[in-house]
C-alpha atoms as a PDB file:
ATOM      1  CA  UNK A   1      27.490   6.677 -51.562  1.00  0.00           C
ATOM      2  CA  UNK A   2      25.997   4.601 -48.913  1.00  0.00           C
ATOM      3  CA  UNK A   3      22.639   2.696 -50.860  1.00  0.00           C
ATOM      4  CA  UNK A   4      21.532   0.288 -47.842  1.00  0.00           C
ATOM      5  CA  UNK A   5      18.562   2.084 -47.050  1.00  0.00           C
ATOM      6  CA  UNK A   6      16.752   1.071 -50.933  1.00  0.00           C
ATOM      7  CA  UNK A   7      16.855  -2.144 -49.268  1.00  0.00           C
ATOM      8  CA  UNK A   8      14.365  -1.392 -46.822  1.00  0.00           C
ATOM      9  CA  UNK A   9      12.002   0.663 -48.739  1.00  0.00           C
ATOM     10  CA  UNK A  10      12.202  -2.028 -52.086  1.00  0.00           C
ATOM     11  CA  UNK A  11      10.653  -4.655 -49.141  1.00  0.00           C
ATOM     12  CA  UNK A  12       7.885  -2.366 -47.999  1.00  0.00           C
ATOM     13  CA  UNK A  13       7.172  -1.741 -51.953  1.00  0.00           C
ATOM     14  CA  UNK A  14       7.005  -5.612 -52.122  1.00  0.00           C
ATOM     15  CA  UNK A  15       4.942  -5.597 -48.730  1.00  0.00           C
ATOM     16  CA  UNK A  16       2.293  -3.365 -50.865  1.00  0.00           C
ATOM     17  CA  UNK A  17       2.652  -5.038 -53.763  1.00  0.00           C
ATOM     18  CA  UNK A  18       1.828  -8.665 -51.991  1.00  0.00           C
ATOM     19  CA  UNK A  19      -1.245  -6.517 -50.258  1.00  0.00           C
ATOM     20  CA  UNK A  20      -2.986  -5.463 -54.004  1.00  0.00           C
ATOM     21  CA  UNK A  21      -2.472  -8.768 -55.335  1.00  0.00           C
ATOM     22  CA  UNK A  22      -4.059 -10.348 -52.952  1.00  0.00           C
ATOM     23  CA  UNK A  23      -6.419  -7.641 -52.634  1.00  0.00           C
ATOM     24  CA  UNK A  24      -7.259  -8.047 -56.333  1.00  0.00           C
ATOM     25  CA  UNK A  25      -7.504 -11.484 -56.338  1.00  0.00           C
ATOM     26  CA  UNK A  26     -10.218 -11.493 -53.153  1.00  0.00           C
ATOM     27  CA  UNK A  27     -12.033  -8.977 -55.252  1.00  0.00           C
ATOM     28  CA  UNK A  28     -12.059 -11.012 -58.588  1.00  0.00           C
ATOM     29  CA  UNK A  29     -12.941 -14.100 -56.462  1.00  0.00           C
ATOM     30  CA  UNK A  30     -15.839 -11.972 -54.361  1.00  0.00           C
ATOM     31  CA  UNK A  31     -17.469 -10.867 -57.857  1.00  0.00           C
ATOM     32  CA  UNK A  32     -17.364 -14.198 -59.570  1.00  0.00           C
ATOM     33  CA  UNK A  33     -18.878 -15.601 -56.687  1.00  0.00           C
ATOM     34  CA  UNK A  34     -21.641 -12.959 -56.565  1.00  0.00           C
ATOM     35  CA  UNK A  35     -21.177 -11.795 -52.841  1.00  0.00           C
ATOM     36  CA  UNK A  36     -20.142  -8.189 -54.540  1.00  0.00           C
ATOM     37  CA  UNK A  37     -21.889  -7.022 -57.453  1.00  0.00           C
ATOM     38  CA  UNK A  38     -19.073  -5.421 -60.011  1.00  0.00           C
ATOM     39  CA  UNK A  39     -20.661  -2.472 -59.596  1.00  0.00           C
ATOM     40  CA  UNK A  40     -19.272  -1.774 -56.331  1.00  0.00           C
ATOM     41  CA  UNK A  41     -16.182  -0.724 -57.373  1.00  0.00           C
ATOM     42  CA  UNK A  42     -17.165   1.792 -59.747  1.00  0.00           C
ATOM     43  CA  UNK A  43     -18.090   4.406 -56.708  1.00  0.00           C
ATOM     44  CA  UNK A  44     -17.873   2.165 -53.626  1.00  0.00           C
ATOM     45  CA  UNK A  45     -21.396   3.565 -52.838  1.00  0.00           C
ATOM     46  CA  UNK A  46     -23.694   0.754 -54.300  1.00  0.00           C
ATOM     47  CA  UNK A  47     -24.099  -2.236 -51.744  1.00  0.00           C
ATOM     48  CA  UNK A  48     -20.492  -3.507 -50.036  1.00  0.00           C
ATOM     49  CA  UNK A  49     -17.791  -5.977 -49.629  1.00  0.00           C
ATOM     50  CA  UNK A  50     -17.667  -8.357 -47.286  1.00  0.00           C
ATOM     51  CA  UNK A  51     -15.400  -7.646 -44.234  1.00  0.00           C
ATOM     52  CA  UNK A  52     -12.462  -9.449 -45.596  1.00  0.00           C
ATOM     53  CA  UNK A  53     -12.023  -7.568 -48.569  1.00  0.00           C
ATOM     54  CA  UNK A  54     -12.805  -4.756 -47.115  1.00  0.00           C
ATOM     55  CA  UNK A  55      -9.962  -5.608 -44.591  1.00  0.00           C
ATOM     56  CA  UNK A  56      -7.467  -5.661 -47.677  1.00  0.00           C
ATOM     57  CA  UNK A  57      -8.993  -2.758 -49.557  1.00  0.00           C
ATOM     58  CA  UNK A  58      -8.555  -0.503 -46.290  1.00  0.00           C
ATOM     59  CA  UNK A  59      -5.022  -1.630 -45.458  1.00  0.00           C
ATOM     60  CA  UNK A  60      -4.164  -1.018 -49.099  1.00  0.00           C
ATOM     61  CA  UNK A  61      -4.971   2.243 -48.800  1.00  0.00           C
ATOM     62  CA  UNK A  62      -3.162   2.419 -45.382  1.00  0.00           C
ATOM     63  CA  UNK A  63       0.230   1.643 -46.781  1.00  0.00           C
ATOM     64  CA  UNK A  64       0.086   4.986 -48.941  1.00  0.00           C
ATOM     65  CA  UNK A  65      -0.229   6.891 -45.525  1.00  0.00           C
ATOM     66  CA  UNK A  66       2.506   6.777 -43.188  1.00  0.00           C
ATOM     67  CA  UNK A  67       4.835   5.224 -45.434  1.00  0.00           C
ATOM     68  CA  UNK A  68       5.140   7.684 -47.559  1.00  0.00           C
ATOM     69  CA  UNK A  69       7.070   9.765 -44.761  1.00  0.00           C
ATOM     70  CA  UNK A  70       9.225   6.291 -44.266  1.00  0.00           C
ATOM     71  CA  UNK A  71      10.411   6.605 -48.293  1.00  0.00           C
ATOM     72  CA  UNK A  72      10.945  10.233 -47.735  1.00  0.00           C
ATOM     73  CA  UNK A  73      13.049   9.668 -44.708  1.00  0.00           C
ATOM     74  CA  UNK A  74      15.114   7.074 -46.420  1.00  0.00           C
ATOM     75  CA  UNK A  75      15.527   8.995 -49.377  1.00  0.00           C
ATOM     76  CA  UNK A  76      16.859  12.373 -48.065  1.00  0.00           C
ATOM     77  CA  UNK A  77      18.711  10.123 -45.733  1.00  0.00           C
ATOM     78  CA  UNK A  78      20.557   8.568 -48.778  1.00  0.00           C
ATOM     79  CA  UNK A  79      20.477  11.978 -50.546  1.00  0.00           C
ATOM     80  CA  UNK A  80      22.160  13.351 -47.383  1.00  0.00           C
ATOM     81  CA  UNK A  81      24.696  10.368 -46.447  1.00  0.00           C
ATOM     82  CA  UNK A  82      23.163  10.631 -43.604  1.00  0.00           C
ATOM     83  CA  UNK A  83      22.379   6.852 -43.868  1.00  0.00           C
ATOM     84  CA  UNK A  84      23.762   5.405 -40.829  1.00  0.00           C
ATOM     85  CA  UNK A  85      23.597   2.539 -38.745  1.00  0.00           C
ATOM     86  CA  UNK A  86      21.063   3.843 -36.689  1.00  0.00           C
ATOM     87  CA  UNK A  87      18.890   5.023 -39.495  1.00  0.00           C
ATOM     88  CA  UNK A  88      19.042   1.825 -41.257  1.00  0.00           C
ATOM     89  CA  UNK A  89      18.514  -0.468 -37.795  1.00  0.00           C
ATOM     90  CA  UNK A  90      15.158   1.612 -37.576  1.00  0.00           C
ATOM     91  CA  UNK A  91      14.342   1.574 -41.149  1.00  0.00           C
ATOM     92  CA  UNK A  92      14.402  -2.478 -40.526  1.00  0.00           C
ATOM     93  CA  UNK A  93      12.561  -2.371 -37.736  1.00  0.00           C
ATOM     94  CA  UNK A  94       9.822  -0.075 -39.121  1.00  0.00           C
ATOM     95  CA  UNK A  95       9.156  -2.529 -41.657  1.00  0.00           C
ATOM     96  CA  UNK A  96       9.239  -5.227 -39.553  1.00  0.00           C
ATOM     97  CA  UNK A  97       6.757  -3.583 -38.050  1.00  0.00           C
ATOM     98  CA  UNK A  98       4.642  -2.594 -40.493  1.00  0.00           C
ATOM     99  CA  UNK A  99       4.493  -6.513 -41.849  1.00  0.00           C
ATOM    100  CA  UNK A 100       3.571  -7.308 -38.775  1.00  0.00           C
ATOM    101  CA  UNK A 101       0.969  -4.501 -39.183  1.00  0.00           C
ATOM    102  CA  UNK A 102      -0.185  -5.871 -42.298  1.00  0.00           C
ATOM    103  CA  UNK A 103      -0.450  -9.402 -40.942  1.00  0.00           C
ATOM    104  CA  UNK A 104      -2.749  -8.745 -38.248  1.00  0.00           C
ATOM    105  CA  UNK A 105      -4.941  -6.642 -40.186  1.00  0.00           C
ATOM    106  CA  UNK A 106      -5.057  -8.648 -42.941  1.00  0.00           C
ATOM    107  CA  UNK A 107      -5.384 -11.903 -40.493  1.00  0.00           C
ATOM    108  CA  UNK A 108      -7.873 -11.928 -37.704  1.00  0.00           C
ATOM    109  CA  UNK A 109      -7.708  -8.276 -37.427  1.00  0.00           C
ATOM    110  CA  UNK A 110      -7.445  -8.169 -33.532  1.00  0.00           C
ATOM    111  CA  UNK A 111      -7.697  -4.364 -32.861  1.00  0.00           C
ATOM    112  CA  UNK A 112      -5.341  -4.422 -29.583  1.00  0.00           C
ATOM    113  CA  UNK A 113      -2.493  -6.131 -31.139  1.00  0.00           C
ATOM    114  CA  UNK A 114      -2.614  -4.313 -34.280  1.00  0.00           C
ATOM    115  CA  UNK A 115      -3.106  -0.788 -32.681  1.00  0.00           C
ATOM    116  CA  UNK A 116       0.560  -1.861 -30.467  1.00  0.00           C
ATOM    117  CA  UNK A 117       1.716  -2.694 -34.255  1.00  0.00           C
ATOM    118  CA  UNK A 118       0.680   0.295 -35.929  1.00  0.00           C
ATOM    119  CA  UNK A 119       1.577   2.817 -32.605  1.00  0.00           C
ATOM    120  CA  UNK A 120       5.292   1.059 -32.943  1.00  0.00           C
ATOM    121  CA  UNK A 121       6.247   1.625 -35.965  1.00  0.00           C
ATOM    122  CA  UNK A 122       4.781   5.496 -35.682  1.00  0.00           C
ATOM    123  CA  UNK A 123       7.346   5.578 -32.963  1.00  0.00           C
ATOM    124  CA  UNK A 124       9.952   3.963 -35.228  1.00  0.00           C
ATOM    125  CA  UNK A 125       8.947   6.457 -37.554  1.00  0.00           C
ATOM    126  CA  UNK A 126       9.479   9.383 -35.461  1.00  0.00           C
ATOM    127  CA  UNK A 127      12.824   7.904 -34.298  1.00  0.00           C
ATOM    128  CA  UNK A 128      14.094   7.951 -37.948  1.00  0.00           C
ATOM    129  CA  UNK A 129      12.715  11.932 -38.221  1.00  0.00           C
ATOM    130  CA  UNK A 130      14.875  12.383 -35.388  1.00  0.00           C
ATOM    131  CA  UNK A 131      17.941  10.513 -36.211  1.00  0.00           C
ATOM    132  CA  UNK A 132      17.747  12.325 -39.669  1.00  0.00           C
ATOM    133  CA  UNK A 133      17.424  16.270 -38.174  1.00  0.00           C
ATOM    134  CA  UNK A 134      20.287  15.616 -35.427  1.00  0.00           C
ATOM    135  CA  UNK A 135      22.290  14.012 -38.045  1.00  0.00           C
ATOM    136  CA  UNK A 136      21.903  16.979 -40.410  1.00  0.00           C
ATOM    137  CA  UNK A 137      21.803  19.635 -37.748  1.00  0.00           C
END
């Protein structure tokens, strides 16, 4: 059984991993400081974040979204042995993607080049749907 395709999906777990920690620590750091009140984050209804954080907290939540069709892919792919070359080229270059994604949004958060990002790796996405129903068809 062909396994390449955990590799993949183990670096966009670390890729969300790296995203709460540093999440977290903006959020510790934001509340110590006193530009959030602790509050906050018991119904994110009282007061707000400042943008950065909020940049963080909202591409946390992102990488449960899409993704989550990504691990799916990749696992009935392995499941299926329908792990090839193809599937795993694309599975590379979806997370390339999506790091580059996650930089951008996390960085200076230029909308253009982070829409191309996030609109790429959709595509990627859809390629690796594809490549998994012809392969299985």
């Amino acid at each position: 059984m062909n396994l390449e395709l955990i590799y993949p999906m183990a670096v966009m777990v670390l890729l969300t991993f790296i995203v709460l920690i540093v999440m977290f620590r903006s959020r510790v750091a934001a509340v110590k400081s006193g530009k959030v009140n602790a509050g906050f984050y018991k119904t994110y209804q009282e007061g707000s974040e400042p943008r950065q954080i909020a940049q963080f907290s909202r591409h946390f939540v992102n990488m449960f979204e899409s993704p989550t069709l990504f691990y799916v892919a990749c696992t009935i792919g392995v499941v299926t042995g329908k792990n090839t070359t193809i599937l795993i080229v694309l599975a590379w270059i979806y997370v390339a993607l999506r790091a580059l994604h996650a930089y951008i949004h996390t960085g200076k958060n230029s909308v253009p080049p982070r829409m191309y990002a996030y609109f790429s790796s959709w595509l990627v996405l859809l390629g690796i749907w594809g490549t998994l129903v012809v392969g299985v068809a």
